[in-house]
C-alpha atoms as a PDB file:
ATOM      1  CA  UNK A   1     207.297  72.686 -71.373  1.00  0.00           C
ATOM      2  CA  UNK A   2     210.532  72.743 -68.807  1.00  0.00           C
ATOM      3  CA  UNK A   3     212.731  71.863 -71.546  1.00  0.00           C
ATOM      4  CA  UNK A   4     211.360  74.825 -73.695  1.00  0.00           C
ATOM      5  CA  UNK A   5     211.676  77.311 -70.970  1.00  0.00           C
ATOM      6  CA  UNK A   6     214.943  76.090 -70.170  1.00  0.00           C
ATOM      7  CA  UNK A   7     215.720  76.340 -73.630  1.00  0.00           C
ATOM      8  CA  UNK A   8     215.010  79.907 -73.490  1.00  0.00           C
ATOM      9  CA  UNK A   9     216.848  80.819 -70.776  1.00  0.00           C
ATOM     10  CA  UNK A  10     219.826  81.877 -73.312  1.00  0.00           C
ATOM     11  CA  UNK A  11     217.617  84.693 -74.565  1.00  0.00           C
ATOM     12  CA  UNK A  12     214.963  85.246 -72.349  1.00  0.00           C
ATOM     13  CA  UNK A  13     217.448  85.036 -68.950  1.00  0.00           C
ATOM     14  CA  UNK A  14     217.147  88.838 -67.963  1.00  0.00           C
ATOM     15  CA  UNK A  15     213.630  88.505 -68.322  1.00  0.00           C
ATOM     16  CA  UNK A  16     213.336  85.806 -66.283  1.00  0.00           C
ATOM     17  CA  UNK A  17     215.233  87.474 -63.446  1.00  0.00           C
ATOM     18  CA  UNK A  18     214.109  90.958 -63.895  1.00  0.00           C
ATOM     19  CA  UNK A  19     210.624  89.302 -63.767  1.00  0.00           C
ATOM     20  CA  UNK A  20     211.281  87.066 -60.548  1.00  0.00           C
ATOM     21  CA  UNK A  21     213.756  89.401 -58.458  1.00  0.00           C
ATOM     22  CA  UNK A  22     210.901  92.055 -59.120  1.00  0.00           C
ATOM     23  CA  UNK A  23     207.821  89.928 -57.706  1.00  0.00           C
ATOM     24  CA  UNK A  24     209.678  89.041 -54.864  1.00  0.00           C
ATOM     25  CA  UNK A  25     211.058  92.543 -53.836  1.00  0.00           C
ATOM     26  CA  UNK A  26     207.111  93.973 -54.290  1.00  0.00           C
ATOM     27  CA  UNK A  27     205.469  90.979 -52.465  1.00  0.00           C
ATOM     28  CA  UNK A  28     207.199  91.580 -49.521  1.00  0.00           C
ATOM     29  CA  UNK A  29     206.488  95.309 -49.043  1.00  0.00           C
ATOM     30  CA  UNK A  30     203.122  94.412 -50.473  1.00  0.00           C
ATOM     31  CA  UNK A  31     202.243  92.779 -47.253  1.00  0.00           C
ATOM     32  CA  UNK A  32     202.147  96.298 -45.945  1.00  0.00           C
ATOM     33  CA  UNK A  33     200.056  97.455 -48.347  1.00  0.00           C
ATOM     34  CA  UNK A  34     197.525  94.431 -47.952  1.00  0.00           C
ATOM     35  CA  UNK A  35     197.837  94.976 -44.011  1.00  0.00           C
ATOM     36  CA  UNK A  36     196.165  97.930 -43.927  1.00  0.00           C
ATOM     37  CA  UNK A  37     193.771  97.335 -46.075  1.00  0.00           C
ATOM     38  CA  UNK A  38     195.325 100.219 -48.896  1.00  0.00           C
ATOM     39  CA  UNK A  39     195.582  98.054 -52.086  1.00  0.00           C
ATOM     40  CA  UNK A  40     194.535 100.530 -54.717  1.00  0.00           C
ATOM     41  CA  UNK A  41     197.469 102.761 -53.683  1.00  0.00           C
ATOM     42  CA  UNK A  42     199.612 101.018 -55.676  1.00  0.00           C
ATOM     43  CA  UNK A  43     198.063 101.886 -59.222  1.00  0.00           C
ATOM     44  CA  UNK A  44     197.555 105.255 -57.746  1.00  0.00           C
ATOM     45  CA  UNK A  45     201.454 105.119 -56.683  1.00  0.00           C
ATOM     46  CA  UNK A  46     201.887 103.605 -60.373  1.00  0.00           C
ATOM     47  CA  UNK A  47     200.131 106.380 -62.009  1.00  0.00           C
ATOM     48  CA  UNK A  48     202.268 109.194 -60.206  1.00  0.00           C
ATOM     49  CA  UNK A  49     205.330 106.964 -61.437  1.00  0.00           C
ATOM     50  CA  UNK A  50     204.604 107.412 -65.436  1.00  0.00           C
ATOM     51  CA  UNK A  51     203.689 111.128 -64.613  1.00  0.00           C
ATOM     52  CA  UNK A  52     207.617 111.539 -63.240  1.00  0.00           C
ATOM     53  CA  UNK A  53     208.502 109.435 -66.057  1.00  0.00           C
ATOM     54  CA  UNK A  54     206.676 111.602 -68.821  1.00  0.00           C
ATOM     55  CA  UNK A  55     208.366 114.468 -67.647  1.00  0.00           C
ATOM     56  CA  UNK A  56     212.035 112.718 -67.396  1.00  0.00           C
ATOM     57  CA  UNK A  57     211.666 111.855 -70.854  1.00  0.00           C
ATOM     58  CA  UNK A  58     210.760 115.703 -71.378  1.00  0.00           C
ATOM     59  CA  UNK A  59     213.644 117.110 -69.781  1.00  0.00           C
ATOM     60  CA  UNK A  60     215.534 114.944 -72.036  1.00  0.00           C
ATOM     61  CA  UNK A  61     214.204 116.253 -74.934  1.00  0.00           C
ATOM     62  CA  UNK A  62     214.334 120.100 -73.267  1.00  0.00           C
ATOM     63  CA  UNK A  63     218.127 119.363 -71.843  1.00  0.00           C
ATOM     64  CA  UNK A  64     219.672 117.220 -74.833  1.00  0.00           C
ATOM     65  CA  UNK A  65     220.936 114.835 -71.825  1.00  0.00           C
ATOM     66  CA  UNK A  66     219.766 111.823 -73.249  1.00  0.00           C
ATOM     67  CA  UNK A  67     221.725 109.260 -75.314  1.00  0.00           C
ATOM     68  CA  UNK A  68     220.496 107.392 -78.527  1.00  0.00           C
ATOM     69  CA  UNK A  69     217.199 109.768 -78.664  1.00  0.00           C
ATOM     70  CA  UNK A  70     215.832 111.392 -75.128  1.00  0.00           C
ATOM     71  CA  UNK A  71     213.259 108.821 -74.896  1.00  0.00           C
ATOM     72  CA  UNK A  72     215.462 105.873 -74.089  1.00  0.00           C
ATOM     73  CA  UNK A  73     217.654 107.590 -71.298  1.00  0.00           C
ATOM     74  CA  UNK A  74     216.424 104.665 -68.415  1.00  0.00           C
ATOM     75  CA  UNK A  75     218.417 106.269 -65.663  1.00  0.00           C
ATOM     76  CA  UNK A  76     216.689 109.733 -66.026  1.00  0.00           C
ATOM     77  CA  UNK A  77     213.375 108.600 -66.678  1.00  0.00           C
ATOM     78  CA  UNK A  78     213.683 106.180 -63.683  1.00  0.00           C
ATOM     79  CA  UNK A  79     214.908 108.731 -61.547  1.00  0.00           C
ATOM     80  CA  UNK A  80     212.468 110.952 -61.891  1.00  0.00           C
ATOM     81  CA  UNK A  81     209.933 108.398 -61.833  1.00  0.00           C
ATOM     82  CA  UNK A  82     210.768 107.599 -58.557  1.00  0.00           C
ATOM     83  CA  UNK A  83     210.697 111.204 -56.905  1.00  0.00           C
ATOM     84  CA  UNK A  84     206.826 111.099 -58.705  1.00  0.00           C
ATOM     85  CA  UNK A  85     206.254 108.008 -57.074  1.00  0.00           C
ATOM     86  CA  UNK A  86     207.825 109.107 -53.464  1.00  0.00           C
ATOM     87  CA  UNK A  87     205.886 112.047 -53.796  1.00  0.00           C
ATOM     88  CA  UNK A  88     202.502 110.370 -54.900  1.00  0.00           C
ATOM     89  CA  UNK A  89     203.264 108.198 -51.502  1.00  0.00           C
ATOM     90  CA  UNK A  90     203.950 111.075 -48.869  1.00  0.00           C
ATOM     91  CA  UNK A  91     200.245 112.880 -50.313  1.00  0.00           C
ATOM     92  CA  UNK A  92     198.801 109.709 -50.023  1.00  0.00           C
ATOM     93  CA  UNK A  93     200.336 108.354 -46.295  1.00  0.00           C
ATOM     94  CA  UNK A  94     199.362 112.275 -45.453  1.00  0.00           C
ATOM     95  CA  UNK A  95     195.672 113.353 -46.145  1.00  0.00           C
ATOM     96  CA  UNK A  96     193.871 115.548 -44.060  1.00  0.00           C
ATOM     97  CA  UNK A  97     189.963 114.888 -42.494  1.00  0.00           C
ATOM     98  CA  UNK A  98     188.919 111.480 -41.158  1.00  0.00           C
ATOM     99  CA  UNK A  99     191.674 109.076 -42.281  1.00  0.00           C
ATOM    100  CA  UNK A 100     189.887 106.149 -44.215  1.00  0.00           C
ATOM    101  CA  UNK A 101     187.685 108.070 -46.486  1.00  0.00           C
ATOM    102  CA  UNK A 102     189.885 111.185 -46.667  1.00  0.00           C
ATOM    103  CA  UNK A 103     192.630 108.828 -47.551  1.00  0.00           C
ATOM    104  CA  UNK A 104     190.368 107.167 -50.306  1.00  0.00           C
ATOM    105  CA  UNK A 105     189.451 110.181 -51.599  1.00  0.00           C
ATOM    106  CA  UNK A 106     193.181 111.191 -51.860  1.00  0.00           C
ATOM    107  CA  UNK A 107     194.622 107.830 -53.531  1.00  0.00           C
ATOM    108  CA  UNK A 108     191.601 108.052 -55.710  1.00  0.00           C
ATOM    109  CA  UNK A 109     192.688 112.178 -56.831  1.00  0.00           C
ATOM    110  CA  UNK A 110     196.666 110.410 -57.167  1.00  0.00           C
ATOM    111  CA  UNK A 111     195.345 107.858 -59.556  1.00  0.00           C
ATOM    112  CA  UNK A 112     193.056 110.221 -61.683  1.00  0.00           C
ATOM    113  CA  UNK A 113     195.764 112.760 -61.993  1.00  0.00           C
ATOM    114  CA  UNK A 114     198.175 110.989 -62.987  1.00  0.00           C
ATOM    115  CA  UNK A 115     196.528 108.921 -65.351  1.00  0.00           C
ATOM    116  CA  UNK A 116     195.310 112.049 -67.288  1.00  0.00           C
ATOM    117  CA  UNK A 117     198.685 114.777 -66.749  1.00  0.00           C
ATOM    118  CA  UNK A 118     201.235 112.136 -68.098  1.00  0.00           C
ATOM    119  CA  UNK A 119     199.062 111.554 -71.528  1.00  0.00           C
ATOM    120  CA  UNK A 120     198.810 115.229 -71.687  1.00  0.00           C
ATOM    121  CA  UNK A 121     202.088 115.756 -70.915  1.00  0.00           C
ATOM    122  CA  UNK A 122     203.267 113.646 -74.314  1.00  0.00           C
ATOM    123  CA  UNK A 123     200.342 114.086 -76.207  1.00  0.00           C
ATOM    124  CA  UNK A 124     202.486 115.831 -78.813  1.00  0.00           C
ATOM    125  CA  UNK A 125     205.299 113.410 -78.400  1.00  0.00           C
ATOM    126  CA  UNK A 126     204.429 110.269 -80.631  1.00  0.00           C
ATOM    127  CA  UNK A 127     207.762 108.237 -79.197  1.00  0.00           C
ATOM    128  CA  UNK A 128     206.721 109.893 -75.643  1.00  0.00           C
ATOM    129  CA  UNK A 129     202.776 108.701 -75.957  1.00  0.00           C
ATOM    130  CA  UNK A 130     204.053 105.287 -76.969  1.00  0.00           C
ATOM    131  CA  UNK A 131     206.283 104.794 -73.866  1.00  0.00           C
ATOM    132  CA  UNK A 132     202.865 105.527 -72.042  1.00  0.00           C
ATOM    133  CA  UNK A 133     201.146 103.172 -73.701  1.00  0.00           C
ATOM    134  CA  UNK A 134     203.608 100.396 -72.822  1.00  0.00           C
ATOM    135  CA  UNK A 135     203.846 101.144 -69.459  1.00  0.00           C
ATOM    136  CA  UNK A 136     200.029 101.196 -69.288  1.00  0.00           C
ATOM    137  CA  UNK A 137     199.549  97.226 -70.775  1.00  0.00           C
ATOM    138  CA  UNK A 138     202.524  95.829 -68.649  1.00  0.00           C
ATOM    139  CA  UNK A 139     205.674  94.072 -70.613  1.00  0.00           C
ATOM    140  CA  UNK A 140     208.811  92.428 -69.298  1.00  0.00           C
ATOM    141  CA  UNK A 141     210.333  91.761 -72.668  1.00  0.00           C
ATOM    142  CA  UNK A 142     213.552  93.503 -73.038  1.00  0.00           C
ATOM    143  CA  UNK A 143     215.021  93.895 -69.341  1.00  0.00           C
ATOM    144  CA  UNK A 144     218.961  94.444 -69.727  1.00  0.00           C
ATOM    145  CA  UNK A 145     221.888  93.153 -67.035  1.00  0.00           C
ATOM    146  CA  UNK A 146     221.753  96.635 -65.565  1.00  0.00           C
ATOM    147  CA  UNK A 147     218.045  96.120 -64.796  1.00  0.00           C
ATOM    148  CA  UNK A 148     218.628  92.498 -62.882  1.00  0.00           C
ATOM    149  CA  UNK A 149     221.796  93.948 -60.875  1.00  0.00           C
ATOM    150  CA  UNK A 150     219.196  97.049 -59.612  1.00  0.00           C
ATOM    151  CA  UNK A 151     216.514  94.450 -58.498  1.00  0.00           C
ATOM    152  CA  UNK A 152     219.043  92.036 -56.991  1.00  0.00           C
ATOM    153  CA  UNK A 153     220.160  95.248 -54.873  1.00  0.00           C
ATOM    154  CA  UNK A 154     216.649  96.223 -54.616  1.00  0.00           C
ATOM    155  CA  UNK A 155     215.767  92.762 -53.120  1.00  0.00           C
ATOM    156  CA  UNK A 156     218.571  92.739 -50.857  1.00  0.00           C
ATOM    157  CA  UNK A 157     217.718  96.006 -49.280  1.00  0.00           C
ATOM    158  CA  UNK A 158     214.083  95.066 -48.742  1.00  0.00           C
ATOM    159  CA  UNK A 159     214.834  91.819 -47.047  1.00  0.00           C
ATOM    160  CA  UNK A 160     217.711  93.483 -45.332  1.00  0.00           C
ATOM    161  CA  UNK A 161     215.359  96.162 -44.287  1.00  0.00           C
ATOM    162  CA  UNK A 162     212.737  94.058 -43.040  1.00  0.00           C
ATOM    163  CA  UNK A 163     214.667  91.445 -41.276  1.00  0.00           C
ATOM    164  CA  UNK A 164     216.228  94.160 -39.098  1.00  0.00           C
ATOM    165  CA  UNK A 165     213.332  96.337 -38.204  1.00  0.00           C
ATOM    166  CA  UNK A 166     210.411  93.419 -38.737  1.00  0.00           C
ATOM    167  CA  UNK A 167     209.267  94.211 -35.083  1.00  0.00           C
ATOM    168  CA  UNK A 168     209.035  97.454 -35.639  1.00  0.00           C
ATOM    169  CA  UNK A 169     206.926  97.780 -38.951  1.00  0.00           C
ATOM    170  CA  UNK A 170     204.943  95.156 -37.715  1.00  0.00           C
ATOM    171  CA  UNK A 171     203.608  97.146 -34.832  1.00  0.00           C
ATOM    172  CA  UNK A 172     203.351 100.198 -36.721  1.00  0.00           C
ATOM    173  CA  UNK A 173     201.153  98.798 -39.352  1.00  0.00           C
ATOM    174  CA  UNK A 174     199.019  96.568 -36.783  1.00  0.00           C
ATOM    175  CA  UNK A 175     198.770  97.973 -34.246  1.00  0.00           C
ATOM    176  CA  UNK A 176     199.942 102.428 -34.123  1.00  0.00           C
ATOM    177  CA  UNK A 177     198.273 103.335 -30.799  1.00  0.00           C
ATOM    178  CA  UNK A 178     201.022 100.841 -29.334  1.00  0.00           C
ATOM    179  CA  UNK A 179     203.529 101.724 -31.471  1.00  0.00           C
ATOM    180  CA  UNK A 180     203.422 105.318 -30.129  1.00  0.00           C
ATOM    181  CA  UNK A 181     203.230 103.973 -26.473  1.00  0.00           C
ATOM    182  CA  UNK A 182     206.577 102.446 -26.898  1.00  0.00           C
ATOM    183  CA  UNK A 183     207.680 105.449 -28.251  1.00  0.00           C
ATOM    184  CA  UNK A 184     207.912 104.829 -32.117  1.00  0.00           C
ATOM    185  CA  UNK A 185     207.658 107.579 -34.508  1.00  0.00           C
ATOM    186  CA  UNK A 186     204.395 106.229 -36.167  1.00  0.00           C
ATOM    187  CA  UNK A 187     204.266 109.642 -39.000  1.00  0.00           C
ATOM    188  CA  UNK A 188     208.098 108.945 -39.337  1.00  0.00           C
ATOM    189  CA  UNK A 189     207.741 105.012 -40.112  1.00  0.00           C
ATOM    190  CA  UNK A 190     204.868 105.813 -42.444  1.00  0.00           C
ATOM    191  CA  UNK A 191     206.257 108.304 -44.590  1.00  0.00           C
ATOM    192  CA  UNK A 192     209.644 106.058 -44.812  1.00  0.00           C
ATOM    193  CA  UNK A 193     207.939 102.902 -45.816  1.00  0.00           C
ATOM    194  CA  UNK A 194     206.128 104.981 -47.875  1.00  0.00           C
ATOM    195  CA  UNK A 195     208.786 106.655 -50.039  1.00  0.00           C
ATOM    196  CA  UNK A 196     210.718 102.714 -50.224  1.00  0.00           C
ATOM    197  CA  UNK A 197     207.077 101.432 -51.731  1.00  0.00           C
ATOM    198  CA  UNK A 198     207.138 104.553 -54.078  1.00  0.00           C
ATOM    199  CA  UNK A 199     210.931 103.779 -55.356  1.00  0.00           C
ATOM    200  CA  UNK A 200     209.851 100.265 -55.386  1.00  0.00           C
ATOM    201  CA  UNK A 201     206.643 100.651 -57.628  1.00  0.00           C
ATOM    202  CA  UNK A 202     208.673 103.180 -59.929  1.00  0.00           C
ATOM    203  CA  UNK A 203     211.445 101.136 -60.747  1.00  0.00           C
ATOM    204  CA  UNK A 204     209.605  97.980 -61.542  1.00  0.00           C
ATOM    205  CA  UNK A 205     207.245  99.810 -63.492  1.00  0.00           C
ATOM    206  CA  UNK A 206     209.868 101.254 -65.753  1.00  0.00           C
ATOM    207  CA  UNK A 207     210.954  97.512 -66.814  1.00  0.00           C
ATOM    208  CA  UNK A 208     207.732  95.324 -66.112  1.00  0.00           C
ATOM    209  CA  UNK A 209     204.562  97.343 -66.983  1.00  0.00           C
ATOM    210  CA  UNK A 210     201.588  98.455 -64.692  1.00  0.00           C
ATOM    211  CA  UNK A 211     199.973  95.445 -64.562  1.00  0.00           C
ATOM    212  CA  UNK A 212     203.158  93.311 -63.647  1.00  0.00           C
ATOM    213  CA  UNK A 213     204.047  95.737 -60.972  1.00  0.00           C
ATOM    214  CA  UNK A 214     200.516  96.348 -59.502  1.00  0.00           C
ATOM    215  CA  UNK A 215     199.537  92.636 -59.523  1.00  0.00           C
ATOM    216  CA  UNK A 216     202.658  91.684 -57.533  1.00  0.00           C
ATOM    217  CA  UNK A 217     202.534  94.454 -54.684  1.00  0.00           C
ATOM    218  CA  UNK A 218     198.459  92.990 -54.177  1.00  0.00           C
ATOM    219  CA  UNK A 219     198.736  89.632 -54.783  1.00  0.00           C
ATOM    220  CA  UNK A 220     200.454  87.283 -53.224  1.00  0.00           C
ATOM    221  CA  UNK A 221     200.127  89.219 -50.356  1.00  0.00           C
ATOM    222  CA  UNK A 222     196.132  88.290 -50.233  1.00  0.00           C
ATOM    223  CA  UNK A 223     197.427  84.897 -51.048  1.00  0.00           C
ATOM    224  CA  UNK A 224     199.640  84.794 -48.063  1.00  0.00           C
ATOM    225  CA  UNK A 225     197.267  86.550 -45.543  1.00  0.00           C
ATOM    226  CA  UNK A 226     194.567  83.808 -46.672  1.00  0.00           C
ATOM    227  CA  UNK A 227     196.332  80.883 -45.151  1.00  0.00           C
ATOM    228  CA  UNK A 228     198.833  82.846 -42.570  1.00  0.00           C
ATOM    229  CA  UNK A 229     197.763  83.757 -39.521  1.00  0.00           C
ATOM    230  CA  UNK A 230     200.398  85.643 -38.595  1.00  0.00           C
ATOM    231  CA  UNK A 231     202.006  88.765 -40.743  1.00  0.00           C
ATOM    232  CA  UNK A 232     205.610  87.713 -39.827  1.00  0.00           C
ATOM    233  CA  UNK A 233     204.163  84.326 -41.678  1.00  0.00           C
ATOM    234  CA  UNK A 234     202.915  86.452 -44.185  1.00  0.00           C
ATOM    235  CA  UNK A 235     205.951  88.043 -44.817  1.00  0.00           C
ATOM    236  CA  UNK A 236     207.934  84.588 -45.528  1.00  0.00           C
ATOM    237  CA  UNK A 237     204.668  82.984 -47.442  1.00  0.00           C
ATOM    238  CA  UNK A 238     204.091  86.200 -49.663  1.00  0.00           C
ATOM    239  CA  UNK A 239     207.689  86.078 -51.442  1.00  0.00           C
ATOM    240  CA  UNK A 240     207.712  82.364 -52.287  1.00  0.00           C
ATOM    241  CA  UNK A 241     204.190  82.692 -53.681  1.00  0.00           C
ATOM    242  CA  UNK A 242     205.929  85.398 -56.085  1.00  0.00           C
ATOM    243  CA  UNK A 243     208.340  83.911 -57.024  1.00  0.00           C
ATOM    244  CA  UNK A 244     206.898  79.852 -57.594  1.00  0.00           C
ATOM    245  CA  UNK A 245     203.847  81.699 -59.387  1.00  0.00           C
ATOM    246  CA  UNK A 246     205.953  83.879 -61.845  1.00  0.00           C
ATOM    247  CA  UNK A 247     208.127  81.136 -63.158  1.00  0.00           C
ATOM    248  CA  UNK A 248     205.639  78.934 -63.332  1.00  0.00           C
ATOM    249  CA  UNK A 249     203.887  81.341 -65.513  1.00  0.00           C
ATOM    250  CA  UNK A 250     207.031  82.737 -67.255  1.00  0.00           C
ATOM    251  CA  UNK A 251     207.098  78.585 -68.412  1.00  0.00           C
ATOM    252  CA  UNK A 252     203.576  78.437 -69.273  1.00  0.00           C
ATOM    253  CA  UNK A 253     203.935  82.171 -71.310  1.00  0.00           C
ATOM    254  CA  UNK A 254     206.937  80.637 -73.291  1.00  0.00           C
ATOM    255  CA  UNK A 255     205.069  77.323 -74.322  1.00  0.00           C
ATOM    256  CA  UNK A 256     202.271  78.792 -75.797  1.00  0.00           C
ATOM    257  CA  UNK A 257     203.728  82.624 -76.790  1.00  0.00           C
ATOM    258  CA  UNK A 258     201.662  84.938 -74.308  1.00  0.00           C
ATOM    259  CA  UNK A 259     202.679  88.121 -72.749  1.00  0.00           C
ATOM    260  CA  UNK A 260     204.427  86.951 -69.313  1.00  0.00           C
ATOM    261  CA  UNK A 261     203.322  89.419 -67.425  1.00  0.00           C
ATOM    262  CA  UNK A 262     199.487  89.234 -67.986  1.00  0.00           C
ATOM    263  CA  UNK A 263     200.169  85.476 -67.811  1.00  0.00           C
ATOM    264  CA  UNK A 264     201.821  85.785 -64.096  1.00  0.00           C
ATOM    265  CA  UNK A 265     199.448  88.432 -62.827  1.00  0.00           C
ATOM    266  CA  UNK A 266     196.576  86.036 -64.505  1.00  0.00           C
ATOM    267  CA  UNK A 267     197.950  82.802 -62.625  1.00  0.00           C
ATOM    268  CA  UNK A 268     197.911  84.616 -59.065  1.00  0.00           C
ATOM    269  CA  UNK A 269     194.377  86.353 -59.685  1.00  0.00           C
ATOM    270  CA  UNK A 270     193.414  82.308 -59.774  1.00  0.00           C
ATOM    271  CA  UNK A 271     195.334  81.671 -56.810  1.00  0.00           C
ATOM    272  CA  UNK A 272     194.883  84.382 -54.670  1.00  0.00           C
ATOM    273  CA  UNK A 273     190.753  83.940 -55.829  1.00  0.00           C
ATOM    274  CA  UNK A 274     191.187  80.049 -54.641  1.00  0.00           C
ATOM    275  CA  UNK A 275     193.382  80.655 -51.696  1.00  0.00           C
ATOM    276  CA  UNK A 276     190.167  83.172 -50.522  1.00  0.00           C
ATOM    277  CA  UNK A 277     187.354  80.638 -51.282  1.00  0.00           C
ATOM    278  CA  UNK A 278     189.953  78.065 -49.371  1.00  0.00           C
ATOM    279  CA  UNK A 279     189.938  80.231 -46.591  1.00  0.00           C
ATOM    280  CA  UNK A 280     186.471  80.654 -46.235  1.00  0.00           C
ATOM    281  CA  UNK A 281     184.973  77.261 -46.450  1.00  0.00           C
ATOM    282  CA  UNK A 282     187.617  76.484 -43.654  1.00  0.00           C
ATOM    283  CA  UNK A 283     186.698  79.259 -41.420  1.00  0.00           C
ATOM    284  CA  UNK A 284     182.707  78.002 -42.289  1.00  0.00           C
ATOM    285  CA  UNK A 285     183.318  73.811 -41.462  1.00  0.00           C
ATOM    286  CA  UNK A 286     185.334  74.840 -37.821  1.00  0.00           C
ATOM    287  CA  UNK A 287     182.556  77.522 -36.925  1.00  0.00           C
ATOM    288  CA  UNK A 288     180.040  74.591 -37.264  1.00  0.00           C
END
């Protein structure tokens, strides 16, 4: 099985490192997400990313900007998925009413939205629909040297980010009434880690697929927080799970010819299931 994926690597290389450079990057700022207990924001964040895209890949059509048909301009599309996703954040870091179910209710609104307005939006558009469609069943087949430079830089910036102001997110996300009393902007640190999950979500959705993207923001962060006591821990553990678990599975997906993706988000359901059960018979034989 090594010596097959290894064998691949000549074709399958951008793959591999689009695939593993994205799980990492998402894992990490998925602890965030896990933290506070907020996991279904990032389908609903996902959804408000292929609405932005839908209507990048009409203003190519409307503008002529695109190159090689309007559907396949990546750096529009992209772009404009990203401002959908940023914005899809900020409504839902910014509800009004009592925060947890007013804050349901509003991720919940993101999600239905924009799963209905961008199939409407190309429902005309065959090529358009199609795009949808793919983004909607997950892929990481056919990432380009463009895409693994972006998530190298995207990587570095998150780990960069986080190793600089870890302190500071940490007590924002666990703790906000102290935050404030040491005089952090709480709304401020929201709304910024926010808009990086939004860009985050939107970019690896454009080259790995819904499922891909939404299955590393969530998972290996439960992993992590299942046998880390600590979210600085969590913040180490999370990454590695990532990235061991996807090339694992990107092996096991080459072997046998399955989808990658569904075989990588499949493999850390398991572990992230096992890590849980793990965690609880522990926590049951010491309370004893």
């Amino acid at each position: 099985m090594i010596a097959d994926f290894l064998a691949s690597w000549a074709l399958f290389h951008n793959t591999y490192l689009a695939g593993v450079l994205i799980a990492a990057m998402l894992a990490i700022i998925g602890v965030v997400v896990v933290a506070r207990d907020q996991i279904f924001i990032g389908a609903a964040i996902s959804q408000a990313s292929i609405v932005g895209i839908t209507i990048g890949m009409w203003f190519g059509q409307w503008s002529g900007l695109a190159v090689g048909g309007w559907y396949e301009s990546d750096p529009l599309v992209s772009i404009f998925g990203g401002l959908s996703a940023a914005l899809g954040a900020l409504i839902t870091a910014s509800p009004g009413g009592p925060a947890p179910a007013s804050r349901e209710a509003v991720t919940g609104w993101v999600f239905l939205f924009g799963m209905s307005f961008s199939v409407l939006l190309v429902a005309h558009s065959p090529h358009g629909l199609e795009e949808v469609h793919r983004l909607a069943t997950s892929t990481l087949i056919g990432a380009r040297d463009a895409d693994v430079l972006i998530f190298a830089i995207g990587v570095a910036l998150v780990v960069a980010g986080f190793a600089r102001w870890h302190r500071e997110i940490v007590l924002v996300v666990m703790d906000p009434e102290m935050a404030r009393a040491v005089g952090l902007s709480v709304r401020w640190w929201d709304r910024t880690l926010y808009v990086a999950l939004g860009f985050a979500v939107a970019f690896s959705l454009r080259v790995s697929g819904m499922v891909y993207t939404f299955g590393y923001l969530v998972l290996p962060a439960l992993v992590a927080r299942s046998v880390c006591r600590e979210i600085r821990t969590t913040l180490v553990v999370a990454p590695l799970v990532a990235v061991g678990t996807a090339l694992v599975a990107f092996a096991i997906a080459n072997f046998y010819d399955l989808p990658p993706a569904h075989v990588a988000v499949g493999a850390l359901a398991i572990a992230a299931a096992t890590a849980g059960a793990l965690h609880r018979l522990l926590g049951q034989s010491l309370s004893r």
